[in-house]
C-alpha atoms as a PDB file:
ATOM      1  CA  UNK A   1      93.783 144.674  56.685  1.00  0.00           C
ATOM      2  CA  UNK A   2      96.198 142.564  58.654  1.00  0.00           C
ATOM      3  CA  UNK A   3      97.509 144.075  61.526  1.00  0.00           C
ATOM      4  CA  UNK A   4      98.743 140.958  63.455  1.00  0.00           C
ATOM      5  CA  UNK A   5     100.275 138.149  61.845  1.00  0.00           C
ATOM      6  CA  UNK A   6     102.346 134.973  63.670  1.00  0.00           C
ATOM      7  CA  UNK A   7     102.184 131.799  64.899  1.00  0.00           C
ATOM      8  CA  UNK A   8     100.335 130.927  68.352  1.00  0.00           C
ATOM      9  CA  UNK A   9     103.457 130.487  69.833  1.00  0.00           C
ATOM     10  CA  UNK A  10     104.448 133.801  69.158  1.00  0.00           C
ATOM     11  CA  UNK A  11     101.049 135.129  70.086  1.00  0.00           C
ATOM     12  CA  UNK A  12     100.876 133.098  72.900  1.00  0.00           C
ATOM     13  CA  UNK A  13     104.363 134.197  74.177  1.00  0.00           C
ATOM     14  CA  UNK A  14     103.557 138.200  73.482  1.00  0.00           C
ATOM     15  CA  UNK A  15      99.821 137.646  75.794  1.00  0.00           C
ATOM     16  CA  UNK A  16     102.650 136.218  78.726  1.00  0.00           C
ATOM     17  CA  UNK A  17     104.838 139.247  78.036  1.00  0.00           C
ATOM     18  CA  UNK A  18     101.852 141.644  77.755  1.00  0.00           C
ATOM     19  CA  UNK A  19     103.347 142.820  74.453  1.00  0.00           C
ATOM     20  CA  UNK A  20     100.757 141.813  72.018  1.00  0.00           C
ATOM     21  CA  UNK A  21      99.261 145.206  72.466  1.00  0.00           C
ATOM     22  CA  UNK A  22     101.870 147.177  71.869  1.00  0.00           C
ATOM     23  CA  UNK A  23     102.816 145.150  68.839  1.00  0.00           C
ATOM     24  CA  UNK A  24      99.186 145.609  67.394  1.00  0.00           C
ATOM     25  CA  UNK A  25      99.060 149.534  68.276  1.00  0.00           C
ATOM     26  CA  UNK A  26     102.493 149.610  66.365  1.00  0.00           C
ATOM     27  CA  UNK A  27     101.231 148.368  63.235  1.00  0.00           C
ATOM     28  CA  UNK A  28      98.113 150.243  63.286  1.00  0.00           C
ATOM     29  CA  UNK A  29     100.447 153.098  63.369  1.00  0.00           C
ATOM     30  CA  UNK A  30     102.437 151.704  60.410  1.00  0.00           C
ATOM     31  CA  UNK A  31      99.776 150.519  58.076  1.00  0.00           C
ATOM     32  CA  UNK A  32      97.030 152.713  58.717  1.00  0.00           C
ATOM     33  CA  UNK A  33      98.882 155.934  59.554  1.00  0.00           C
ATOM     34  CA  UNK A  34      96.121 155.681  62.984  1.00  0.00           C
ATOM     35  CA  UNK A  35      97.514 156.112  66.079  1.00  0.00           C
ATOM     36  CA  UNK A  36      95.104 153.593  69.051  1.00  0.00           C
ATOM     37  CA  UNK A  37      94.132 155.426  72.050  1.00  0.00           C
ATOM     38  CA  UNK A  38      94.234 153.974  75.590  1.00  0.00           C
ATOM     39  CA  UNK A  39      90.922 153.487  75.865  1.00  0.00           C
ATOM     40  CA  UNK A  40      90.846 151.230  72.552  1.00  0.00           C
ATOM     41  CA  UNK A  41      93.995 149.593  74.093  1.00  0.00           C
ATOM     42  CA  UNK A  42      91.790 148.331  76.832  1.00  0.00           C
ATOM     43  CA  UNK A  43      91.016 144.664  75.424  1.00  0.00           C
ATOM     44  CA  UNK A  44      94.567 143.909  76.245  1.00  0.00           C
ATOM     45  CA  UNK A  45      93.624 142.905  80.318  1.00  0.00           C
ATOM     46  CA  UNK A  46      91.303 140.163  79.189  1.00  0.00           C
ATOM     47  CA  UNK A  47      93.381 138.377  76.423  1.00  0.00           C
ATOM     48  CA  UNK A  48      95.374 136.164  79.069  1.00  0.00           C
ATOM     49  CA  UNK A  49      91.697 134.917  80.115  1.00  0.00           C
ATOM     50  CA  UNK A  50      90.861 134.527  76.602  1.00  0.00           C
ATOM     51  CA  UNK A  51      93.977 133.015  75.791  1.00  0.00           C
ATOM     52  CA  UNK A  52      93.442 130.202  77.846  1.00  0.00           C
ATOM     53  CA  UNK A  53      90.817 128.943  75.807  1.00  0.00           C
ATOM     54  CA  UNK A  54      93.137 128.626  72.697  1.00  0.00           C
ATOM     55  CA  UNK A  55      95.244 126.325  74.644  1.00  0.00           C
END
């Protein structure tokens, strides 16, 4: 299942924001009927280190 799906700008522009979280916990929610936990939410403080490598 798909729960993310844009360009790299956009993703790239969501990591700056520190949105792309909260935009992947929301469609968990709406495809999967799931709601994330914090603890599962914690990937989110490494992806602007990980994002630099897709620049």
């Amino acid at each position: 299942m798909i729960i993310y799906s844009g360009s790299k700008a956009d993703f790239m522009v969501q990591v700056e924001e520190d949105t792309i979280a909260y935009t992947i916990r929301d469609n968990i929610l709406e495809k999967m009927h799931r709601k994330t936990g914090d603890f599962e939410m914690g990937w989110n403080l490494n992806l602007k280190e990980r994002s630099a490598v897709c620049v």
